[in-house]
N, C-alpha and C. Protein backbone atom coordinates (compact mmCIF):
# COMPACT_ATOMS: atom_id res chain seq x y z
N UNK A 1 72.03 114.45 117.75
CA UNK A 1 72.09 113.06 117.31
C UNK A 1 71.38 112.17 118.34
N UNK A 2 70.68 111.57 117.89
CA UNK A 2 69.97 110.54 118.63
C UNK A 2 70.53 109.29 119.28
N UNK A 3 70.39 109.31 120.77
CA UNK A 3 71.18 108.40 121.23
C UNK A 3 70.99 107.12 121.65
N UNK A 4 71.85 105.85 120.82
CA UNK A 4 71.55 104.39 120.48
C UNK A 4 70.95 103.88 121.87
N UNK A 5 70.04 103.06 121.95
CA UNK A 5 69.24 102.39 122.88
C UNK A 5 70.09 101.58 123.71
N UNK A 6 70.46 100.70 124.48
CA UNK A 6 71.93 100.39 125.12
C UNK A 6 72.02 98.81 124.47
N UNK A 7 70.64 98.15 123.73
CA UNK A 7 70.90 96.81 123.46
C UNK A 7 71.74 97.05 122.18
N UNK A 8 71.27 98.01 121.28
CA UNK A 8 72.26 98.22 120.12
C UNK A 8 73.49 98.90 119.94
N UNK A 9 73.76 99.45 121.41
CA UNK A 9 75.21 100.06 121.71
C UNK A 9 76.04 98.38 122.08
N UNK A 10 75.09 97.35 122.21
CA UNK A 10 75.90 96.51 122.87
C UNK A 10 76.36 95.63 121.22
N UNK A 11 75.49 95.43 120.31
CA UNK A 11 76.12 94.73 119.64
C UNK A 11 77.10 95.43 118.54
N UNK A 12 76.66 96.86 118.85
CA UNK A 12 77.24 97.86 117.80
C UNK A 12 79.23 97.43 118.35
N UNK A 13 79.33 97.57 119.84
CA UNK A 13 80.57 96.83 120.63
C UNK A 13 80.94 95.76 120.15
N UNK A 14 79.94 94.78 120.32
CA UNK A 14 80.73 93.32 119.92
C UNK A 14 80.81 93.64 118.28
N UNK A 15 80.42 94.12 117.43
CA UNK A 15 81.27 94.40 115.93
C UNK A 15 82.76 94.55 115.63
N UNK A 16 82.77 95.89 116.85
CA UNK A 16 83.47 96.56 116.59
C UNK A 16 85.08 95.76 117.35
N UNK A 17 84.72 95.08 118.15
CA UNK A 17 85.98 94.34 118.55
C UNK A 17 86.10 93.26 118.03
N UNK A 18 85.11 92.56 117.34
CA UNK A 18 85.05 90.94 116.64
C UNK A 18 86.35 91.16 115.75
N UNK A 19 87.52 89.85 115.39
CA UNK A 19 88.32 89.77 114.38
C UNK A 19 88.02 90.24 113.20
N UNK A 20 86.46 89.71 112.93
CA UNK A 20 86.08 88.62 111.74
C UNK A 20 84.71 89.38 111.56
N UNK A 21 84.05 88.89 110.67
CA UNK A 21 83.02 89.29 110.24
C UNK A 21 81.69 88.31 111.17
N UNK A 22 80.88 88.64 111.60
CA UNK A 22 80.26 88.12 112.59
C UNK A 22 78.89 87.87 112.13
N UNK A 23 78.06 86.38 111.90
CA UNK A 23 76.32 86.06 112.45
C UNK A 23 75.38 86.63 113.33
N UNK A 24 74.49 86.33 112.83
CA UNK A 24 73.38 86.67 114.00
C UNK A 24 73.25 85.71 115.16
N UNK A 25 74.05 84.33 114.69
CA UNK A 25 73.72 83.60 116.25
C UNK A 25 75.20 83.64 116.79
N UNK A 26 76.23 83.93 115.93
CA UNK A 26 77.43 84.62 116.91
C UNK A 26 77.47 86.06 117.87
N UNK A 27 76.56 86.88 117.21
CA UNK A 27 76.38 88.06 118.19
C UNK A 27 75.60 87.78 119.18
N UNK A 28 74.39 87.01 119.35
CA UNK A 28 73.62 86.44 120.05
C UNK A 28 74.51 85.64 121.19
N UNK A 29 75.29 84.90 120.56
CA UNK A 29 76.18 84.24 121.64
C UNK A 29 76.88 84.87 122.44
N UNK A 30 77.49 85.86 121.77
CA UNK A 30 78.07 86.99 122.87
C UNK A 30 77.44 87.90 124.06
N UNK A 31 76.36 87.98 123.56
CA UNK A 31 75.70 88.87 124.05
C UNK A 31 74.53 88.54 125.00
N UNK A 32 74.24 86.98 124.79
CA UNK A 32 73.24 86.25 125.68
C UNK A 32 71.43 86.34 125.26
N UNK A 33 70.51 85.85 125.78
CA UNK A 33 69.28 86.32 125.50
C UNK A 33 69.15 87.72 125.78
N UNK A 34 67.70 88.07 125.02
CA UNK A 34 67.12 89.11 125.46
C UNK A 34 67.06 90.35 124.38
N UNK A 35 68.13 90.21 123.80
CA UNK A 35 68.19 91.14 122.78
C UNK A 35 67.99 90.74 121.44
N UNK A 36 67.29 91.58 120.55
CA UNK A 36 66.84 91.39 119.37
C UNK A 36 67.58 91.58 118.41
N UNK A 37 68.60 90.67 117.75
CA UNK A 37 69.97 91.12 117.13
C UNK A 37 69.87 91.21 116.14
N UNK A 38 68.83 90.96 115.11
CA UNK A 38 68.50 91.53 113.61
C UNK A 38 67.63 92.90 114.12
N UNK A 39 66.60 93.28 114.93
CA UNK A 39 66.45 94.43 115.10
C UNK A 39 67.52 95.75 114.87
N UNK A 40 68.83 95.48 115.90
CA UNK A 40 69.28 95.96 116.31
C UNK A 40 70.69 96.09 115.42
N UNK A 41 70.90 95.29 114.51
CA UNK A 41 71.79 95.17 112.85
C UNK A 41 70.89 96.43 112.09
N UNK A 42 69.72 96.55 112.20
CA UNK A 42 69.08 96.80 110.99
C UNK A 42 68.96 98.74 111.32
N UNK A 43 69.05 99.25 112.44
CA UNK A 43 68.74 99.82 113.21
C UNK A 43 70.58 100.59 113.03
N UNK A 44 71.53 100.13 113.69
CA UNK A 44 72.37 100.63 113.14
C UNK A 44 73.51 100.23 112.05
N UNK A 45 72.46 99.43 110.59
CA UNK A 45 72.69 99.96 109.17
C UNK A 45 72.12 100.84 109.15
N UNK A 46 71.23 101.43 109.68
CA UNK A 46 70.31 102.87 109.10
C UNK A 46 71.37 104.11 110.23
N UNK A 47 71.74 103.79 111.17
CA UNK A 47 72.43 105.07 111.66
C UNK A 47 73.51 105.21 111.00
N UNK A 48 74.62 104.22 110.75
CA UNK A 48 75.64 104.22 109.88
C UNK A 48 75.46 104.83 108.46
N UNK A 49 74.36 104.85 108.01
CA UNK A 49 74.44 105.25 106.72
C UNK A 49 75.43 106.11 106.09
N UNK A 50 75.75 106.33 105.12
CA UNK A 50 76.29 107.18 104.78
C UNK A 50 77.29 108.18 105.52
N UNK A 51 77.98 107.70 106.50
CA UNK A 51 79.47 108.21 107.32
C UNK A 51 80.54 107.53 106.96
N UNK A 52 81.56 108.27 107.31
CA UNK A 52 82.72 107.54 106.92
C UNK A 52 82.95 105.51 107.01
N UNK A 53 82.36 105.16 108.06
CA UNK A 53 82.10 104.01 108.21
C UNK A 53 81.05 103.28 108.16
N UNK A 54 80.77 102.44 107.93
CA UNK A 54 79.26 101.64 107.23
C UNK A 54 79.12 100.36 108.14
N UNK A 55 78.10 100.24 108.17
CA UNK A 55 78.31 98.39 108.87
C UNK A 55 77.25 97.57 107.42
N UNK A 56 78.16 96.86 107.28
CA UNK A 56 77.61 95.88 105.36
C UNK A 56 77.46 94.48 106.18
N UNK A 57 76.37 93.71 105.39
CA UNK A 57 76.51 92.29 105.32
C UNK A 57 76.99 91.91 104.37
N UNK A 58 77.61 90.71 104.71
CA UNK A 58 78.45 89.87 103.38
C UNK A 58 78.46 88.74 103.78
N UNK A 59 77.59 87.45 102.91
CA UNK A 59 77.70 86.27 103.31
C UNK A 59 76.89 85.82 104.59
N UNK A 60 75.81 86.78 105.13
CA UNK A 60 74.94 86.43 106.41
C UNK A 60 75.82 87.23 107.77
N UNK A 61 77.03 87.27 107.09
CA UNK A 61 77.89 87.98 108.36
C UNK A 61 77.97 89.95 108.26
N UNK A 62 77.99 90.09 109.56
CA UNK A 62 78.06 91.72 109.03
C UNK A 62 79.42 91.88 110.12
N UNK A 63 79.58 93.10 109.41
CA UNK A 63 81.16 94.29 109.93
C UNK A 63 80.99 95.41 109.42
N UNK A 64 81.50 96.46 110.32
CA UNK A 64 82.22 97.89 109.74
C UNK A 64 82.80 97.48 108.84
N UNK A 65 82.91 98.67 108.20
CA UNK A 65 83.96 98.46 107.25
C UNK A 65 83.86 100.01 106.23
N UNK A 66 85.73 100.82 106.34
CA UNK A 66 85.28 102.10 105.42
C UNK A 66 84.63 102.56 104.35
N UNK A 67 83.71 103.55 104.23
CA UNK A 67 82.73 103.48 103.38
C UNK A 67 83.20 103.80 101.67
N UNK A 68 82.67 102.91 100.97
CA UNK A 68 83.46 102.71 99.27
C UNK A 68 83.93 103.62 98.70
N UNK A 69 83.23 104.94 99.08
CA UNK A 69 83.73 106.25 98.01
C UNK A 69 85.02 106.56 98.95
N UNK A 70 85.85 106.99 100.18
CA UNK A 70 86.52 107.03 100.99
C UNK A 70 87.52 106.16 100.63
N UNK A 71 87.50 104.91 100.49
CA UNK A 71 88.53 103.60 100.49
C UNK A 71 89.74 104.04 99.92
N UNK A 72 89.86 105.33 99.13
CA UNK A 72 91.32 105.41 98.11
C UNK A 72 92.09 106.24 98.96
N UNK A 73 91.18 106.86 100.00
CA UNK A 73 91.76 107.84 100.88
C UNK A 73 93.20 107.15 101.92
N UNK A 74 92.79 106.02 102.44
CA UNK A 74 93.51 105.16 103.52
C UNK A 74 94.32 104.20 102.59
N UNK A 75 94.00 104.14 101.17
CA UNK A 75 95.14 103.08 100.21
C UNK A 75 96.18 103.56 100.46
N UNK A 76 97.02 102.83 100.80
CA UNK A 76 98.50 103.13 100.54
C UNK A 76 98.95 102.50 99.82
N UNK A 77 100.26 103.59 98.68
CA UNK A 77 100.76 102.96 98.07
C UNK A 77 102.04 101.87 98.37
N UNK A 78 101.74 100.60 97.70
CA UNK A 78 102.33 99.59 97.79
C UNK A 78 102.46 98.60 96.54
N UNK A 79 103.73 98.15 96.62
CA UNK A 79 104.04 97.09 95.59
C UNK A 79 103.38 95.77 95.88
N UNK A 80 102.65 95.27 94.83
CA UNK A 80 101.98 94.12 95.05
C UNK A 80 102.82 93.27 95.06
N UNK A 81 103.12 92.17 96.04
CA UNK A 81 103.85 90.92 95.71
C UNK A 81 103.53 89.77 94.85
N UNK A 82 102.44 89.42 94.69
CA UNK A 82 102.01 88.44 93.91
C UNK A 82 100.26 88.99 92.99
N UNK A 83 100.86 88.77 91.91
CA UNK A 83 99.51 89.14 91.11
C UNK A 83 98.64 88.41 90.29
N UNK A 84 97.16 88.28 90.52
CA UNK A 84 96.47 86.65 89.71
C UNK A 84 97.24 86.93 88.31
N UNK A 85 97.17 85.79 87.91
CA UNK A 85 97.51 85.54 86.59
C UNK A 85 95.79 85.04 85.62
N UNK A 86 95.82 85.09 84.64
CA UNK A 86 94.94 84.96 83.71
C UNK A 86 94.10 83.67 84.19
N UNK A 87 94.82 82.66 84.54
CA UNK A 87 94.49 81.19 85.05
C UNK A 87 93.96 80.82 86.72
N UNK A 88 94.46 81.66 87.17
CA UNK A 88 93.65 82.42 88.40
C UNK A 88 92.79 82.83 88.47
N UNK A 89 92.45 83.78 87.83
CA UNK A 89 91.13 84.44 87.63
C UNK A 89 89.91 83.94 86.98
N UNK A 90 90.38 83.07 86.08
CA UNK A 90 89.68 82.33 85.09
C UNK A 90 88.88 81.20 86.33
N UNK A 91 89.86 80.54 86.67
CA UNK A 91 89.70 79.33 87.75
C UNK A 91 88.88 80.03 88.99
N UNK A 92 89.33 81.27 89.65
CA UNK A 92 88.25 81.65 90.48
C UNK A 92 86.81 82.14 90.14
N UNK A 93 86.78 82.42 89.02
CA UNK A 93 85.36 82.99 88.39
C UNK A 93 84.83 81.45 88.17
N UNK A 94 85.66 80.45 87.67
CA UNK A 94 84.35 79.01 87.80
C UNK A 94 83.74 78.40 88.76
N UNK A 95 85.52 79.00 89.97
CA UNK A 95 84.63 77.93 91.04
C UNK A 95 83.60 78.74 91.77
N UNK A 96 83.07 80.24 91.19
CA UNK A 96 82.32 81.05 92.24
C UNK A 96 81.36 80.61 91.48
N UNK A 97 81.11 80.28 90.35
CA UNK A 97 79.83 80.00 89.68
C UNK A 97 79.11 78.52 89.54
N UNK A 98 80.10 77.50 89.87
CA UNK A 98 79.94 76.63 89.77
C UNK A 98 79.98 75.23 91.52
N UNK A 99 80.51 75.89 92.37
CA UNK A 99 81.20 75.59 93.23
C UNK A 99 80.06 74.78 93.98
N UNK A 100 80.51 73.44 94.81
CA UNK A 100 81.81 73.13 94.53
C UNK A 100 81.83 72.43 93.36
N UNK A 101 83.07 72.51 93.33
CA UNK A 101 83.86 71.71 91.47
C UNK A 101 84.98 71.31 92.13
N UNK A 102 85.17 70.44 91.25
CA UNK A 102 86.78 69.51 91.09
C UNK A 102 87.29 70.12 89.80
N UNK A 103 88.85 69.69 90.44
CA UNK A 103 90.00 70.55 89.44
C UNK A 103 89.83 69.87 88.00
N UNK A 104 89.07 68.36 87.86
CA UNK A 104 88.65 68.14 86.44
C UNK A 104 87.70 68.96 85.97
N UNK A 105 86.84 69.09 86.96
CA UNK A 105 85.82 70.20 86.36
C UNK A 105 85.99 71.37 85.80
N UNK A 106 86.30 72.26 86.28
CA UNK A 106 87.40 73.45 86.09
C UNK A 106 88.18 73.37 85.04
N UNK A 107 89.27 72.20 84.78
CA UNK A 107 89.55 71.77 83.40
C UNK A 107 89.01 71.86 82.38
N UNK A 108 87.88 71.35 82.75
CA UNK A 108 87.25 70.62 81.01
C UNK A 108 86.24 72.27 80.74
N UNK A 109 86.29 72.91 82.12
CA UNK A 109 85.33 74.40 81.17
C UNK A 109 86.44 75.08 80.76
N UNK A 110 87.57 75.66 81.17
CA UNK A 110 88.60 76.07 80.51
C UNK A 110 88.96 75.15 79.48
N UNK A 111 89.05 74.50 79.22
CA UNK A 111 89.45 73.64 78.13
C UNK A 111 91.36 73.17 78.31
N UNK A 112 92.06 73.58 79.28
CA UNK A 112 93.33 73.58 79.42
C UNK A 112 93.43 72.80 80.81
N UNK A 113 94.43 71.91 81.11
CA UNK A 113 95.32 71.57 82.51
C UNK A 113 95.57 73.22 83.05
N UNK A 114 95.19 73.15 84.50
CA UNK A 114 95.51 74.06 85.52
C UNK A 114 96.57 73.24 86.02
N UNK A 115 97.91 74.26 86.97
CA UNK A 115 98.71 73.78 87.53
C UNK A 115 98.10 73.93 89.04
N UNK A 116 99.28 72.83 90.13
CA UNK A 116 98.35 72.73 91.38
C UNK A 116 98.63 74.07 92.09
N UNK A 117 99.89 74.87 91.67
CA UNK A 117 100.32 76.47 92.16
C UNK A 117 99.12 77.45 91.74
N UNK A 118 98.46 77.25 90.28
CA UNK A 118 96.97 78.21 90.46
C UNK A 118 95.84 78.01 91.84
N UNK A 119 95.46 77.16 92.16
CA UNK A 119 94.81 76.68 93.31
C UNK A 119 95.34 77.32 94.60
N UNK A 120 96.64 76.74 94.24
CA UNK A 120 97.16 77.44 95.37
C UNK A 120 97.47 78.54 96.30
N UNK A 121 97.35 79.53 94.95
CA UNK A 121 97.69 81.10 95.17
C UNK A 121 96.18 81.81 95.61
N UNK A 122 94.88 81.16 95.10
CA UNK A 122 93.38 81.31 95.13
C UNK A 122 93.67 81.01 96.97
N UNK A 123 93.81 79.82 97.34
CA UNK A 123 93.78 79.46 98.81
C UNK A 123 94.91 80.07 99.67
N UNK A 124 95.75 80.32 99.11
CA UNK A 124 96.62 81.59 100.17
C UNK A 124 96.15 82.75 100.42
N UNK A 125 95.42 83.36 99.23
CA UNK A 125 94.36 84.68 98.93
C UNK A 125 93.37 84.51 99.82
N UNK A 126 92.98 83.27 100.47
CA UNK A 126 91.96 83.25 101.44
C UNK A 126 90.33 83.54 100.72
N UNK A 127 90.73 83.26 99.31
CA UNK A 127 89.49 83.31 98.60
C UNK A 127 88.70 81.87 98.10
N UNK A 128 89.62 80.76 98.03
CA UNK A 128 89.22 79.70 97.95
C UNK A 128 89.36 78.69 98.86
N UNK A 129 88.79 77.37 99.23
CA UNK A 129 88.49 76.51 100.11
C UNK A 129 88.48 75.27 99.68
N UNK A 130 89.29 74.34 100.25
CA UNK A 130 88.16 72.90 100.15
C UNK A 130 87.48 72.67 100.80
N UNK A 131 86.43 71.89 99.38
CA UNK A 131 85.12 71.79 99.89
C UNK A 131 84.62 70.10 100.11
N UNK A 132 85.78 69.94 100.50
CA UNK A 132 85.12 68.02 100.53
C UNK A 132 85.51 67.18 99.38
N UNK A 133 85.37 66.22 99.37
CA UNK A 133 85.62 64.85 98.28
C UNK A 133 84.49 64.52 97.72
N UNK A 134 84.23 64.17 96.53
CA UNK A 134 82.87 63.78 96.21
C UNK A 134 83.10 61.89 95.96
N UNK A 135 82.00 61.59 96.09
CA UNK A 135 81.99 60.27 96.50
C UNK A 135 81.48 59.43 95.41
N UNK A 136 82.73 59.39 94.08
CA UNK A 136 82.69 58.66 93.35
C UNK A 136 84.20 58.16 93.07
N UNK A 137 84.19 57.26 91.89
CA UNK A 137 85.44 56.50 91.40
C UNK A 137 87.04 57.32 91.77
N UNK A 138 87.44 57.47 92.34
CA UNK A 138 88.76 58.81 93.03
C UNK A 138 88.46 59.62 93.91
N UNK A 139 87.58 59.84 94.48
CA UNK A 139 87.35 60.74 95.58
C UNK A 139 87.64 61.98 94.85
N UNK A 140 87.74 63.09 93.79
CA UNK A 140 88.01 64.21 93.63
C UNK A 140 87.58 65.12 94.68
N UNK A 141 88.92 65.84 94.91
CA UNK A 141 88.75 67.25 96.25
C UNK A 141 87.96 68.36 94.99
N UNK A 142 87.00 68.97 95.69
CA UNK A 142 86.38 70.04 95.48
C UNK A 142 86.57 71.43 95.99
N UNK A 143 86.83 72.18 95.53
CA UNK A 143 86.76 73.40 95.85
C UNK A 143 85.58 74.54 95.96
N UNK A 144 85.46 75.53 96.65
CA UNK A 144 84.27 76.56 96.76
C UNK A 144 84.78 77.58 97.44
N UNK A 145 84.12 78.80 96.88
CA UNK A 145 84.99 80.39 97.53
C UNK A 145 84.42 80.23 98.56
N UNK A 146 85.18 81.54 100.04
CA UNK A 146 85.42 81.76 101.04
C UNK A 146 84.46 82.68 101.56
N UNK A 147 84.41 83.11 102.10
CA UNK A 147 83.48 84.38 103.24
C UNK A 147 84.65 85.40 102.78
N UNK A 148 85.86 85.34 102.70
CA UNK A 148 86.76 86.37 102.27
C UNK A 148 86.71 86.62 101.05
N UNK A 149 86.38 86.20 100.04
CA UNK A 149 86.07 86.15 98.71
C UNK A 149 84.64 86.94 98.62
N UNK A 150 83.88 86.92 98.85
CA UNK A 150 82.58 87.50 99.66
C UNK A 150 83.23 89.03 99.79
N UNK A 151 83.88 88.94 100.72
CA UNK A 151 83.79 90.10 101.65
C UNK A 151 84.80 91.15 100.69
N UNK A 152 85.93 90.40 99.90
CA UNK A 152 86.53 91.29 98.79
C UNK A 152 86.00 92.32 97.75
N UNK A 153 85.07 91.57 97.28
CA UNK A 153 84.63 91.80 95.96
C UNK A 153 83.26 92.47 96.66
N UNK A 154 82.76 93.14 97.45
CA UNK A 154 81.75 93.38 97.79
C UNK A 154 80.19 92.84 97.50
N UNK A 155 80.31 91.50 97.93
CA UNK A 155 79.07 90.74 97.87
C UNK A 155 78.43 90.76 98.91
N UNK A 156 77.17 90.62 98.88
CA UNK A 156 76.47 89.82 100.11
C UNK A 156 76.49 88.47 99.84
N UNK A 157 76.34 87.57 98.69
CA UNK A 157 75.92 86.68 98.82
C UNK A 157 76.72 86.29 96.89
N UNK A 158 76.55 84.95 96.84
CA UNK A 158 77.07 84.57 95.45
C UNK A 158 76.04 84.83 94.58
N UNK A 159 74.38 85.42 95.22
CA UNK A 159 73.54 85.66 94.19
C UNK A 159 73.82 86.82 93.18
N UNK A 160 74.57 87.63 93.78
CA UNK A 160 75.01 89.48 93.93
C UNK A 160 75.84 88.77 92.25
N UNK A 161 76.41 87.60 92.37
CA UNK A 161 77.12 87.66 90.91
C UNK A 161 76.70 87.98 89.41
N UNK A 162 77.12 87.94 88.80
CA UNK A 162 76.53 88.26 87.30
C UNK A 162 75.57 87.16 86.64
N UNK A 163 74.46 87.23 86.24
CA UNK A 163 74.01 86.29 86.07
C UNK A 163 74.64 85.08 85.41
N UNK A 164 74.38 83.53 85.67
CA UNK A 164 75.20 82.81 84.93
C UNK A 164 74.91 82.54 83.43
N UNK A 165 72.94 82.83 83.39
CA UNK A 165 72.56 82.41 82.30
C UNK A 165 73.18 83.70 80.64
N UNK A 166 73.32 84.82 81.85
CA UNK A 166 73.23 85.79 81.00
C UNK A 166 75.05 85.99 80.07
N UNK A 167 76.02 85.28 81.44
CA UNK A 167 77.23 84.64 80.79
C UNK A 167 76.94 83.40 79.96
N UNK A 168 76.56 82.43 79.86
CA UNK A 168 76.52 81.40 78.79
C UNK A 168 76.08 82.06 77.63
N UNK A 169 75.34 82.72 77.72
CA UNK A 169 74.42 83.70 76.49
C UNK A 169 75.57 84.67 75.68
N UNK A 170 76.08 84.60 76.43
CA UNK A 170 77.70 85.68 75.61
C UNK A 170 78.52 84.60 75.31
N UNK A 171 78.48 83.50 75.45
CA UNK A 171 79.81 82.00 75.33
C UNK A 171 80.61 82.26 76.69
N UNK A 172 80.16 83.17 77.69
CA UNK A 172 81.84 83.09 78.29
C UNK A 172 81.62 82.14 79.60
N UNK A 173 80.70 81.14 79.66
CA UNK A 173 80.98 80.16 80.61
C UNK A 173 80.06 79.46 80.36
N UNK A 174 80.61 77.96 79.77
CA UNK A 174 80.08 76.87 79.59
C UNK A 174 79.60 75.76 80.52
N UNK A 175 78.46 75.36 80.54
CA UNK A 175 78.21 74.47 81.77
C UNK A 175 79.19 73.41 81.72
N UNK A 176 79.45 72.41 82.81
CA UNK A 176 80.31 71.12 82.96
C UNK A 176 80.03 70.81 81.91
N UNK A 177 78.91 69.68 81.54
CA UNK A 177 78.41 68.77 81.37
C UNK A 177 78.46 69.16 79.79
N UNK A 178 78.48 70.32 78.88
CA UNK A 178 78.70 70.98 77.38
C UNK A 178 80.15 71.15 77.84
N UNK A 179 81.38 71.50 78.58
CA UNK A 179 82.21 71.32 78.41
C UNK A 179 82.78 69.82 78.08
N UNK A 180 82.38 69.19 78.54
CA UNK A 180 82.87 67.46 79.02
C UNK A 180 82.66 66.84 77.48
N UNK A 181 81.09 67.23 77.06
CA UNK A 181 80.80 66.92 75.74
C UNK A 181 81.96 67.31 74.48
N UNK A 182 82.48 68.58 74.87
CA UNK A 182 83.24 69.33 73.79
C UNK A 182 84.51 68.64 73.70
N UNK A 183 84.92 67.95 75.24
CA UNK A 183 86.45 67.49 75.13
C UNK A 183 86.34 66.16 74.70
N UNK A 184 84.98 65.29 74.79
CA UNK A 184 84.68 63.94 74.26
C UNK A 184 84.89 62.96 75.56
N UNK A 185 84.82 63.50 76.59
CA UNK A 185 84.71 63.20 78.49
C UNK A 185 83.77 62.58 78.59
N UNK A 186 82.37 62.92 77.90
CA UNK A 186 80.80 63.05 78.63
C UNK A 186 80.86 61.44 78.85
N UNK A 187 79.89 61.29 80.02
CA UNK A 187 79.70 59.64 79.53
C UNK A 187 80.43 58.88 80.80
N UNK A 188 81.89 59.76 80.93
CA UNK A 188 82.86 58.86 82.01
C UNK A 188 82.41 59.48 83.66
N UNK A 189 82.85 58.48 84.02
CA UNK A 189 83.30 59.03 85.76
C UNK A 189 84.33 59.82 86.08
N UNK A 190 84.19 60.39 87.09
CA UNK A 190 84.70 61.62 87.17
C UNK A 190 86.51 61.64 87.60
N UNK A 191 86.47 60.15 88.31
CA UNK A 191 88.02 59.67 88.39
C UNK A 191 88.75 59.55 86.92
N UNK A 192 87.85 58.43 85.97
CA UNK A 192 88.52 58.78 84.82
C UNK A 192 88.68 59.98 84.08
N UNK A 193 87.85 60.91 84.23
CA UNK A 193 87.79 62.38 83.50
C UNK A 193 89.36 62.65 84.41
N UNK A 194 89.89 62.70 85.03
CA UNK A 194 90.71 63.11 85.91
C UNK A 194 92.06 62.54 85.85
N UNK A 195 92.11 61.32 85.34
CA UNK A 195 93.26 60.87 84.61
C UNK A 195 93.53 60.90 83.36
N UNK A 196 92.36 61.13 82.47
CA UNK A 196 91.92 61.99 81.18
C UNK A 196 93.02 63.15 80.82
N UNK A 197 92.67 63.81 82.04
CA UNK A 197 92.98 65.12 81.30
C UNK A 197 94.36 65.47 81.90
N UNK A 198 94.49 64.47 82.94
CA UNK A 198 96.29 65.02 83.39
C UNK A 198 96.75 64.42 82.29
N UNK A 199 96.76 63.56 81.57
CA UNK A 199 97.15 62.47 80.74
C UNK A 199 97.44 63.79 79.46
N UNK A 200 96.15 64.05 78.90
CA UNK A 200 96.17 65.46 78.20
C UNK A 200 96.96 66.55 78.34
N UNK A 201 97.10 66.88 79.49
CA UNK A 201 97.77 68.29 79.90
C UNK A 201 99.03 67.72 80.33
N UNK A 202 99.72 66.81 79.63
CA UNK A 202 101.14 66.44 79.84
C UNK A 202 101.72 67.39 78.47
N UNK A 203 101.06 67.09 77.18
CA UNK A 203 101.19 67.71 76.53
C UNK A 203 100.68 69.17 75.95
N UNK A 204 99.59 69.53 76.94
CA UNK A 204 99.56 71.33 76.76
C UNK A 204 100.46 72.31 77.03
């Protein structure tokens, strides 16, 4: 076996002790000038190949991580404590496609009031985020998935998703702006869309 050069034994180290899933200008930071740290990523993804352990990017960040066919080996069985519900899943598949969105937004493509416990269970999951206020009539909080959301579902990137055009083309995800139309929204600000539809979802 061919033995790693010492700049890529060094970041192959800082991987392997990082918490978290780690950048190229976070390994750089660790590690100081001098070394070529996409060289040296790229260099051992190709030694890793195909061994029990892999080093993947996800989201610009890379980590080890056990290799996919292996993964059922180290599952242990366990009772899940909490499991998405239909409205969960629904709500995390918009805001990965759409993100960021407000919880009116999200509304009016489901066509139903979300409760604030769906959101909630997405951001304990460490799969969803707020993403800021948008700066109209109410300030609506926005949401957008995580680097852990990423790193679950084996993405590199939110491009890796299913196409969106090729979902509208089946009906199964409507843009905002044809949802908003459908509920008879279009037209308003986004504060009123938002008292709209709690107003609405008193009675759903």
């Amino acid at each position: 076996m061919r033995e790693l050069p010492d700049s890529v034994r060094a970041v192959e180290a800082t991987l392997f002790a990082a918490a978290e899933p780690l950048g190229l200008d976070d390994i750089a930071a660790y590690l100081g000038e001098g070394i070529d740290v996409k060289a040296a990523l790229a260099e051992l993804e190709a030694h890793y190949a195909g061994r029990g352990v892999e080093l993947v990017e996800r989201g610009k960040r890379w980590h080890f991580q056990t290799a996919a066919d292996l993964a059922h080996l180290l599952r242990r069985e366990r009772e899940e404590s909490r499991k998405l519900s239909r409205a969960a899943v629904e709500t995390l598949a918009i805001i990965a496609y759409h993100e960021p969105v407000s919880r009116a937004e999200i509304e009016a493509i489901r066509g139903v009031q979300i409760s604030k416990g769906t959101l909630d269970v997405l951001m304990e999951a460490g799969w969803v985020r707020p993403a800021g206020r948008r700066e109209v009539p109410g300030r609506p909080l926005t949401y957008a998935t995580t680097q852990e959301f990423l790193t679950h579902f084996g993405l590199k990137s939110r491009r890796d998703l299913p196409g969106i055009d090729d979902l509208k083309a089946a009906g199964l995800l409507d843009p905002v702006d044809t949802a908003l139309e459908r509920l008879g929204l279009d037209g308003m600000e986004e504060g009123e869309i938002d008292a709209e539809l709690e107003t609405d979802g008193e009675d759903a």
